[in-house]
C-alpha atoms as a PDB file:
ATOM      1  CA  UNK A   1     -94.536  12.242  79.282  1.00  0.00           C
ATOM      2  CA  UNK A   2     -92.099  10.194  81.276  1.00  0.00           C
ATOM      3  CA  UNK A   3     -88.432  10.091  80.591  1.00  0.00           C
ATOM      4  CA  UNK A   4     -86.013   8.386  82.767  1.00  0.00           C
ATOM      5  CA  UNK A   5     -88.599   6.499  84.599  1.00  0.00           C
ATOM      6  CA  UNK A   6     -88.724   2.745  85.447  1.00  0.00           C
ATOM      7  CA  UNK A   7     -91.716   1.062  83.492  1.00  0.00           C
ATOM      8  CA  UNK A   8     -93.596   0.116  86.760  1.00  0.00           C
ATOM      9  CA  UNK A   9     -96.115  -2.844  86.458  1.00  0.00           C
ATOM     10  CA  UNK A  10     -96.093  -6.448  86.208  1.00  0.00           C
ATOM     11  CA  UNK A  11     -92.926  -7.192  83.950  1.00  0.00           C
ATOM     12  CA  UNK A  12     -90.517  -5.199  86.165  1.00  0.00           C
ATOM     13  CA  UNK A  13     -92.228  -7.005  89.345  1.00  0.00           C
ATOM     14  CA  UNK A  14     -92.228 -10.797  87.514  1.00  0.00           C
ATOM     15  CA  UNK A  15     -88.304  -9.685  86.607  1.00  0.00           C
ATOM     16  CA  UNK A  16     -87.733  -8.716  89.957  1.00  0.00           C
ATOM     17  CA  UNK A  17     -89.528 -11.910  91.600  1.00  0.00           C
ATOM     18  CA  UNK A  18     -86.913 -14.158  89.320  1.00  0.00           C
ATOM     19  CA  UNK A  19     -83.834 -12.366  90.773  1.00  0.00           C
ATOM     20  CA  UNK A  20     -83.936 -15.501  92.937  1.00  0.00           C
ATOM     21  CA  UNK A  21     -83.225 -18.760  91.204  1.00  0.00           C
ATOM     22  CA  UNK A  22     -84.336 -21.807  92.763  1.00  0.00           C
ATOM     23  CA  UNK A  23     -83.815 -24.276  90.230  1.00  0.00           C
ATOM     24  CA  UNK A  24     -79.861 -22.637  90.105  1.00  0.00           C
ATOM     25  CA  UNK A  25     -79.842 -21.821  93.248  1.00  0.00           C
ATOM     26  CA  UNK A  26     -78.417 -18.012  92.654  1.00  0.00           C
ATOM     27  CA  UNK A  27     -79.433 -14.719  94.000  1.00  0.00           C
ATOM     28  CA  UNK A  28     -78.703 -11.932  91.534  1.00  0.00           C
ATOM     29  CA  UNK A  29     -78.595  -9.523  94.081  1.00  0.00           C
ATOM     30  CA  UNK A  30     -75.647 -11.176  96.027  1.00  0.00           C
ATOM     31  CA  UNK A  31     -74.013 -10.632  92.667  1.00  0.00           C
ATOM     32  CA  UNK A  32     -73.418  -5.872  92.901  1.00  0.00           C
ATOM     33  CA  UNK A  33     -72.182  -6.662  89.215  1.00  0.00           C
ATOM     34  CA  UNK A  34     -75.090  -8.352  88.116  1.00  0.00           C
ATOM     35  CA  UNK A  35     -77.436  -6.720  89.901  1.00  0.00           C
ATOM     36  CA  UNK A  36     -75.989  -2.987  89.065  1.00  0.00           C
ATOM     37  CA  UNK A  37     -76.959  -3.694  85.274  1.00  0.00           C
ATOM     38  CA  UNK A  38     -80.198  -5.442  86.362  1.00  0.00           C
ATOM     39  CA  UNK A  39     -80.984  -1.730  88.242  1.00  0.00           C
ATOM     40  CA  UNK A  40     -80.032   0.008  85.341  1.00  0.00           C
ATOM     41  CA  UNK A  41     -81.688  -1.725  82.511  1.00  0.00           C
ATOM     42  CA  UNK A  42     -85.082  -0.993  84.735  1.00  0.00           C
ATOM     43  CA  UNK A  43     -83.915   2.571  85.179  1.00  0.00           C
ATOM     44  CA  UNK A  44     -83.725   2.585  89.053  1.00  0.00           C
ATOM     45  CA  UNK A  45     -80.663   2.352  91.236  1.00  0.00           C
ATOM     46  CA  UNK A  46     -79.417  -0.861  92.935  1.00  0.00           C
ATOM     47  CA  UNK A  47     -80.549   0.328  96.495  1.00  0.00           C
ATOM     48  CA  UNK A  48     -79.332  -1.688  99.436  1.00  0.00           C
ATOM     49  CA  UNK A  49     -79.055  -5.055  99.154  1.00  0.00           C
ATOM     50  CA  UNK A  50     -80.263  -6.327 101.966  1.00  0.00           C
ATOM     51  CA  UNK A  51     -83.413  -4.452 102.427  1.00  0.00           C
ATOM     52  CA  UNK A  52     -83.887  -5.279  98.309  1.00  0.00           C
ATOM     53  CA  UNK A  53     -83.860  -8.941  99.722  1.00  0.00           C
ATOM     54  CA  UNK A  54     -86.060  -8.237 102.326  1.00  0.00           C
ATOM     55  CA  UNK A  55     -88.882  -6.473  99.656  1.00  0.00           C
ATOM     56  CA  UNK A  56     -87.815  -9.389  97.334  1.00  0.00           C
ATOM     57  CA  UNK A  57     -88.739 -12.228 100.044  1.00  0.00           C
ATOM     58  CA  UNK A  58     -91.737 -10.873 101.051  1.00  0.00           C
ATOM     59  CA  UNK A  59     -93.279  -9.995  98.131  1.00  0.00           C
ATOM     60  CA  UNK A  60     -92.337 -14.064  97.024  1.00  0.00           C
ATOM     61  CA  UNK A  61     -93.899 -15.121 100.042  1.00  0.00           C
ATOM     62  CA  UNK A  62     -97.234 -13.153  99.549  1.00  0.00           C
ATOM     63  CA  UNK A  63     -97.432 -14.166  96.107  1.00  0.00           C
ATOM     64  CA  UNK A  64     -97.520 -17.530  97.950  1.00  0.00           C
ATOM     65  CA  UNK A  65    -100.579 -16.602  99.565  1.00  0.00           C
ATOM     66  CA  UNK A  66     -98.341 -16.463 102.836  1.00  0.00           C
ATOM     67  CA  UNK A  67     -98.233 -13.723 105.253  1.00  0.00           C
ATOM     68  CA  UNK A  68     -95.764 -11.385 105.193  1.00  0.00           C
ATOM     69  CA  UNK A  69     -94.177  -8.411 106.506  1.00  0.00           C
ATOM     70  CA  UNK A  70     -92.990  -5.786 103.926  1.00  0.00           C
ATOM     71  CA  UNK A  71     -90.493  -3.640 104.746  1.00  0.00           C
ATOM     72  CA  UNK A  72     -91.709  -0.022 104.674  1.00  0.00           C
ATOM     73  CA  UNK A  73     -89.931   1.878 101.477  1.00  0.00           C
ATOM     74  CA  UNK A  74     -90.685   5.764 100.634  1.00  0.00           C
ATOM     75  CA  UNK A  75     -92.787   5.878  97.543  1.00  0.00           C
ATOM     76  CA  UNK A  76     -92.867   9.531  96.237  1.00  0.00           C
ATOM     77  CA  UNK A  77     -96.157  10.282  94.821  1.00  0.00           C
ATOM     78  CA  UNK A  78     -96.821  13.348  92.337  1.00  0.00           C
ATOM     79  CA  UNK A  79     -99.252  14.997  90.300  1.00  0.00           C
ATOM     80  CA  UNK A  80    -100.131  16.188  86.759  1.00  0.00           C
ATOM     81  CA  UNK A  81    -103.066  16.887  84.517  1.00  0.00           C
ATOM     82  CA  UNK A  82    -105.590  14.908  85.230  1.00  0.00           C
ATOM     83  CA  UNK A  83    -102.740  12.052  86.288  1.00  0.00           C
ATOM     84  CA  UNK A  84    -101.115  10.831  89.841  1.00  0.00           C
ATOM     85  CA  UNK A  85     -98.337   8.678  89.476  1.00  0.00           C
ATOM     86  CA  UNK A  86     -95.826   6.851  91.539  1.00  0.00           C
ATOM     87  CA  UNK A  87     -92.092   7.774  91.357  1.00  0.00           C
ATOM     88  CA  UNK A  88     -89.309   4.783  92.046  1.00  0.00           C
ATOM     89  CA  UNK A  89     -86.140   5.131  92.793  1.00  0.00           C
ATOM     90  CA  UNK A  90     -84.536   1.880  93.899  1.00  0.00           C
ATOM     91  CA  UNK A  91     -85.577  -1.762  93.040  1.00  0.00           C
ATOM     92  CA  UNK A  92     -87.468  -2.301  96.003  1.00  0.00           C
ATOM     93  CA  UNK A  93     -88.913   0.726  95.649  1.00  0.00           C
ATOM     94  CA  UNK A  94     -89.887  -0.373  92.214  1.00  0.00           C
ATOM     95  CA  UNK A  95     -91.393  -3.280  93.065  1.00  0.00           C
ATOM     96  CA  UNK A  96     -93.026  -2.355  95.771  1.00  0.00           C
ATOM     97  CA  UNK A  97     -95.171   0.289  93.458  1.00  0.00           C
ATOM     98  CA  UNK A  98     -95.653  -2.485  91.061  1.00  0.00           C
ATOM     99  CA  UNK A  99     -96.861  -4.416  93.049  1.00  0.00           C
ATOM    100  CA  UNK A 100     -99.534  -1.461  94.497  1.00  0.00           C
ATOM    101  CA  UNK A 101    -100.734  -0.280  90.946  1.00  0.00           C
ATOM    102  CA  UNK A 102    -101.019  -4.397  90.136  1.00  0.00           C
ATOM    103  CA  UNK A 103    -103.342  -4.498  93.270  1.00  0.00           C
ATOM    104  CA  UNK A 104    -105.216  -1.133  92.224  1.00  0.00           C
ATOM    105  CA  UNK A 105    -106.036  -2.722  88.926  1.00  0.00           C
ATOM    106  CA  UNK A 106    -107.186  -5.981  90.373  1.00  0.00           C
ATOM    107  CA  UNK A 107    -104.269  -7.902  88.525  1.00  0.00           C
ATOM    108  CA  UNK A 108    -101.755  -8.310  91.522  1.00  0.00           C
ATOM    109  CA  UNK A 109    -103.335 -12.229  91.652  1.00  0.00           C
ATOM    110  CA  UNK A 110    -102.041 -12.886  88.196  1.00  0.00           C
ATOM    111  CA  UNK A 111     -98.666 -12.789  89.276  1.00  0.00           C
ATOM    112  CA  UNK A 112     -97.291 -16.237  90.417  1.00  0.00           C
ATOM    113  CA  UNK A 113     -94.906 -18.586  91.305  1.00  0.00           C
ATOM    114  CA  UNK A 114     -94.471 -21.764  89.049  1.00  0.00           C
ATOM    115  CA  UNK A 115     -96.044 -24.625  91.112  1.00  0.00           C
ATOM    116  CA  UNK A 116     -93.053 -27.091  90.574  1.00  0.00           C
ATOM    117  CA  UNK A 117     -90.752 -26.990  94.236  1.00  0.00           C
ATOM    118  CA  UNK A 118     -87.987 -27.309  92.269  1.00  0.00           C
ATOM    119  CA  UNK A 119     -88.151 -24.128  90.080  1.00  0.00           C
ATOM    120  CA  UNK A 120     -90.839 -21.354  91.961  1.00  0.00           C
ATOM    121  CA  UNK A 121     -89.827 -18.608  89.314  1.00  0.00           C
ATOM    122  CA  UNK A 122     -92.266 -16.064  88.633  1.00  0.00           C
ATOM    123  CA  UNK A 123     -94.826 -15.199  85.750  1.00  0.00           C
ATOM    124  CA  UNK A 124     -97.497 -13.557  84.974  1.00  0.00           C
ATOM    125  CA  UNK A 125    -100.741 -15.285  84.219  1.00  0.00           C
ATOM    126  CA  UNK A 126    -102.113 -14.229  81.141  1.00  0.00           C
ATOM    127  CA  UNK A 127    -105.255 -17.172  80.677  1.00  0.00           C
ATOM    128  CA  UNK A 128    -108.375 -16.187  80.440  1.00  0.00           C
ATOM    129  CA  UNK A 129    -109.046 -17.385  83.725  1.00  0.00           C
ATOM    130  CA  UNK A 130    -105.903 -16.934  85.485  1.00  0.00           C
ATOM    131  CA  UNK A 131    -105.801 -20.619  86.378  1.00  0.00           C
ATOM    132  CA  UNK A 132    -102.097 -21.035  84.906  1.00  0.00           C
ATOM    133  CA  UNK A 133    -100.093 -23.186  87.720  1.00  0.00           C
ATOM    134  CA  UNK A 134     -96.581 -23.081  85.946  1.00  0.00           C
ATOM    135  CA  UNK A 135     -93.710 -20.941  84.577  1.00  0.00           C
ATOM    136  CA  UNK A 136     -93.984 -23.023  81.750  1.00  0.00           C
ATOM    137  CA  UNK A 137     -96.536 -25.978  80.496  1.00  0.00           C
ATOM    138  CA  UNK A 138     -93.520 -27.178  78.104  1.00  0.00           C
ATOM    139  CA  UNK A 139     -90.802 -27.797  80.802  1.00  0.00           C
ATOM    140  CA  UNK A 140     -92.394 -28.092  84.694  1.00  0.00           C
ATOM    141  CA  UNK A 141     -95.393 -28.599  83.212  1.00  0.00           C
ATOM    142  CA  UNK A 142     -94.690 -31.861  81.912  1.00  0.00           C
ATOM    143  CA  UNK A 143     -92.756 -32.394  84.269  1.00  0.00           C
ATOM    144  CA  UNK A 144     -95.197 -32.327  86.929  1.00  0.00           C
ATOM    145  CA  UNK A 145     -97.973 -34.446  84.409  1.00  0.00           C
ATOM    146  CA  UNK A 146     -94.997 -37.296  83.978  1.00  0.00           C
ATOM    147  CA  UNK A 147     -94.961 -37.294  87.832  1.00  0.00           C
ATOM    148  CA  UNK A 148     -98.277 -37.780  88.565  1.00  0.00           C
ATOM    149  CA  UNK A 149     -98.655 -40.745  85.769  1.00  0.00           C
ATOM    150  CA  UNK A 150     -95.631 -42.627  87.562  1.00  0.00           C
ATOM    151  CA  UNK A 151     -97.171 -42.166  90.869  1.00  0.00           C
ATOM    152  CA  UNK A 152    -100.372 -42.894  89.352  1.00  0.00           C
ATOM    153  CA  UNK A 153     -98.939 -46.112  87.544  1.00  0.00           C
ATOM    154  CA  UNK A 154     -97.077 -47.336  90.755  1.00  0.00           C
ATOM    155  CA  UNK A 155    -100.506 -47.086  92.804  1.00  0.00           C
ATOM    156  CA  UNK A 156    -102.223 -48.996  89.999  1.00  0.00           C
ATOM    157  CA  UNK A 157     -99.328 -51.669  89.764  1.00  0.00           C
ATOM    158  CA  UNK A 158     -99.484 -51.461  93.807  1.00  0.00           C
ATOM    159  CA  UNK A 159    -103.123 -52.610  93.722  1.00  0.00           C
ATOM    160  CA  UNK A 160    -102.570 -55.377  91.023  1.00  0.00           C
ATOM    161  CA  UNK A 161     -99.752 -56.825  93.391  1.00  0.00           C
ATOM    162  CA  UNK A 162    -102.146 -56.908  96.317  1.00  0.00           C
ATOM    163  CA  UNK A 163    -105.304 -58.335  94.566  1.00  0.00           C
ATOM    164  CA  UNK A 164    -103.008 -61.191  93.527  1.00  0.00           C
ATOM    165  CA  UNK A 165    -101.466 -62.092  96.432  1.00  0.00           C
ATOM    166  CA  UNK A 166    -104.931 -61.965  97.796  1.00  0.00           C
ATOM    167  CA  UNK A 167    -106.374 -64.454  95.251  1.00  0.00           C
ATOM    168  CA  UNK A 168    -103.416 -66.724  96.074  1.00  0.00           C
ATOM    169  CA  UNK A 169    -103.583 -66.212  99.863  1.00  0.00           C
ATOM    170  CA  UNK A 170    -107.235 -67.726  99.141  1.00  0.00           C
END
Protein backbone atom coordinates (compact mmCIF):
# COMPACT_ATOMS: atom_id res chain seq x y z
CA UNK A 1 0.00 0.00 0.00
CA UNK A 2 1.20 3.40 -1.05
CA UNK A 3 1.62 6.27 1.29
CA UNK A 4 3.15 9.47 0.33
CA UNK A 5 2.90 8.79 -3.29
CA UNK A 6 1.57 11.06 -6.10
CA UNK A 7 -1.72 9.47 -7.61
CA UNK A 8 -0.11 8.96 -11.12
CA UNK A 9 -2.61 8.72 -14.10
CA UNK A 10 -4.71 10.88 -16.10
CA UNK A 11 -6.03 13.55 -13.49
CA UNK A 12 -2.53 14.52 -12.27
CA UNK A 13 -1.40 14.64 -16.15
CA UNK A 14 -4.87 16.71 -17.35
CA UNK A 15 -3.92 19.02 -14.01
CA UNK A 16 -0.56 19.29 -15.06
CA UNK A 17 -1.42 20.00 -18.92
CA UNK A 18 -3.71 23.14 -17.51
CA UNK A 19 -0.74 24.67 -15.59
CA UNK A 20 -0.68 26.74 -18.79
CA UNK A 21 -3.59 29.05 -19.34
CA UNK A 22 -4.25 30.20 -22.69
CA UNK A 23 -7.44 31.80 -22.41
CA UNK A 24 -5.57 33.91 -19.18
CA UNK A 25 -2.61 33.82 -20.52
CA UNK A 26 -0.69 32.57 -17.11
CA UNK A 27 1.84 29.95 -16.47
CA UNK A 28 1.53 28.54 -12.96
CA UNK A 29 4.88 27.49 -12.94
CA UNK A 30 6.39 31.04 -13.45
CA UNK A 31 4.43 31.60 -10.27
CA UNK A 32 7.29 29.23 -7.23
CA UNK A 33 4.26 30.23 -4.88
CA UNK A 34 1.68 28.82 -6.84
CA UNK A 35 3.32 26.20 -8.19
CA UNK A 36 5.01 24.99 -4.67
CA UNK A 37 1.32 24.20 -3.42
CA UNK A 38 0.38 22.83 -6.87
CA UNK A 39 3.62 20.20 -6.17
CA UNK A 40 2.47 19.55 -2.92
CA UNK A 41 -1.18 18.94 -3.22
CA UNK A 42 0.05 16.10 -5.93
CA UNK A 43 2.61 14.92 -3.42
CA UNK A 44 5.78 15.53 -5.56
CA UNK A 45 8.26 18.35 -5.30
CA UNK A 46 8.28 21.48 -7.53
CA UNK A 47 11.46 20.30 -9.51
CA UNK A 48 13.10 22.83 -11.77
CA UNK A 49 11.18 25.05 -13.47
CA UNK A 50 12.43 25.20 -16.54
CA UNK A 51 12.91 21.64 -17.41
CA UNK A 52 9.03 21.27 -15.76
CA UNK A 53 8.25 23.67 -18.77
CA UNK A 54 10.10 21.83 -21.07
CA UNK A 55 8.09 18.21 -20.00
CA UNK A 56 4.99 20.53 -19.81
CA UNK A 57 5.42 21.84 -23.60
CA UNK A 58 6.10 18.78 -25.02
CA UNK A 59 3.79 16.68 -23.64
CA UNK A 60 1.02 19.74 -24.92
CA UNK A 61 2.46 19.52 -28.16
CA UNK A 62 2.17 15.64 -28.52
CA UNK A 63 -1.19 15.68 -27.23
CA UNK A 64 -1.50 17.86 -30.37
CA UNK A 65 -0.57 15.08 -32.44
CA UNK A 66 2.76 17.16 -33.03
CA UNK A 67 6.17 15.89 -32.74
CA UNK A 68 8.04 16.42 -29.95
CA UNK A 69 11.10 16.04 -28.06
CA UNK A 70 10.74 15.08 -24.33
CA UNK A 71 13.23 15.85 -22.15
CA UNK A 72 14.73 12.70 -20.61
CA UNK A 73 13.66 12.57 -16.63
CA UNK A 74 14.82 9.53 -14.22
CA UNK A 75 11.81 7.43 -13.50
CA UNK A 76 12.66 5.01 -10.60
CA UNK A 77 11.00 1.79 -11.12
CA UNK A 78 10.43 -0.88 -8.20
CA UNK A 79 8.99 -4.04 -7.36
CA UNK A 80 6.52 -5.88 -5.06
CA UNK A 81 4.27 -8.89 -4.94
CA UNK A 82 3.10 -9.60 -7.93
CA UNK A 83 3.24 -5.51 -8.70
CA UNK A 84 5.91 -3.06 -10.61
CA UNK A 85 5.25 0.39 -10.16
CA UNK A 86 6.65 3.72 -11.09
CA UNK A 87 8.03 6.09 -8.38
CA UNK A 88 7.79 10.17 -9.05
CA UNK A 89 9.45 12.55 -7.54
CA UNK A 90 9.08 15.91 -9.25
CA UNK A 91 6.18 17.18 -11.51
CA UNK A 92 7.75 16.37 -14.60
CA UNK A 93 8.65 13.36 -13.37
CA UNK A 94 5.05 12.84 -12.56
CA UNK A 95 3.78 13.51 -15.62
CA UNK A 96 5.99 11.99 -17.54
CA UNK A 97 4.92 8.43 -15.78
CA UNK A 98 1.40 9.43 -16.31
CA UNK A 99 1.65 9.88 -19.29
CA UNK A 100 3.62 6.16 -19.83
CA UNK A 101 1.05 4.08 -17.71
CA UNK A 102 -1.84 6.23 -19.86
CA UNK A 103 -0.03 4.84 -23.02
CA UNK A 104 0.38 1.21 -21.42
CA UNK A 105 -3.33 1.12 -20.90
CA UNK A 106 -4.20 2.35 -24.33
CA UNK A 107 -5.89 5.59 -22.80
CA UNK A 108 -2.99 8.18 -23.42
CA UNK A 109 -5.39 9.31 -26.71
CA UNK A 110 -8.15 10.31 -24.38
CA UNK A 111 -6.30 13.04 -23.10
CA UNK A 112 -6.81 16.35 -25.08
CA UNK A 113 -6.67 19.75 -25.70
CA UNK A 114 -10.03 21.73 -26.05
CA UNK A 115 -10.32 22.47 -29.83
CA UNK A 116 -11.22 26.25 -29.36
CA UNK A 117 -7.58 28.45 -30.17
CA UNK A 118 -8.56 30.58 -27.70
CA UNK A 119 -8.69 28.27 -24.61
CA UNK A 120 -6.46 24.71 -25.51
CA UNK A 121 -6.86 23.53 -21.77
CA UNK A 122 -6.75 19.99 -21.18
CA UNK A 123 -9.33 17.10 -20.39
CA UNK A 124 -9.83 13.91 -20.41
CA UNK A 125 -12.25 12.30 -22.79
CA UNK A 126 -14.55 10.21 -21.11
CA UNK A 127 -17.35 9.45 -24.33
CA UNK A 128 -17.89 6.36 -25.31
CA UNK A 129 -16.07 6.95 -28.31
CA UNK A 130 -13.54 9.38 -27.34
CA UNK A 131 -14.73 11.79 -30.02
CA UNK A 132 -15.10 14.78 -27.38
CA UNK A 133 -13.41 18.00 -29.21
CA UNK A 134 -13.81 20.49 -26.19
CA UNK A 135 -12.98 21.30 -22.54
CA UNK A 136 -16.42 21.99 -22.29
CA UNK A 137 -19.70 21.61 -24.73
CA UNK A 138 -21.41 24.42 -22.40
CA UNK A 139 -18.81 27.26 -22.85
CA UNK A 140 -16.28 26.66 -26.17
CA UNK A 141 -18.58 24.42 -27.25
CA UNK A 142 -21.14 26.78 -28.07
CA UNK A 143 -18.99 28.91 -28.70
CA UNK A 144 -17.50 27.27 -31.55
CA UNK A 145 -21.41 26.05 -32.87
CA UNK A 146 -22.43 30.07 -32.70
CA UNK A 147 -19.32 30.56 -34.93
CA UNK A 148 -19.91 28.33 -37.46
CA UNK A 149 -23.82 29.48 -37.82
CA UNK A 150 -22.53 33.22 -38.33
CA UNK A 151 -20.06 32.12 -40.83
CA UNK A 152 -22.55 29.85 -42.14
CA UNK A 153 -25.30 32.70 -42.23
CA UNK A 154 -22.85 35.30 -43.81
CA UNK A 155 -22.02 32.69 -46.74
CA UNK A 156 -25.76 32.15 -47.19
CA UNK A 157 -26.55 36.02 -47.07
CA UNK A 158 -23.24 36.26 -49.38
CA UNK A 159 -24.92 34.07 -52.02
CA UNK A 160 -28.39 35.85 -51.80
CA UNK A 161 -26.47 39.23 -52.51
CA UNK A 162 -24.83 37.75 -55.57
CA UNK A 163 -27.87 35.91 -57.14
CA UNK A 164 -29.56 39.31 -56.99
CA UNK A 165 -27.27 41.42 -58.38
CA UNK A 166 -27.08 38.78 -61.00
CA UNK A 167 -30.83 38.83 -61.80
CA UNK A 168 -30.54 42.63 -62.02
CA UNK A 169 -27.28 42.65 -64.01
CA UNK A 170 -29.67 40.60 -66.50
Amino acid sequence: MRTNAPDLGADLLVDFLNTLDVEEGTDAIDDRGEFAAWAAKHGVAPGDPAETKRVRDALRDVIDGEGASLPSVELVTSCGERTVGLTARTAAEAAVASSVILSIQGKFERVKLCGADDCRWAFYDQSRNGSRTWCSMGVCGNRQKARTYRAKQGDEVETANEAEKARNAE
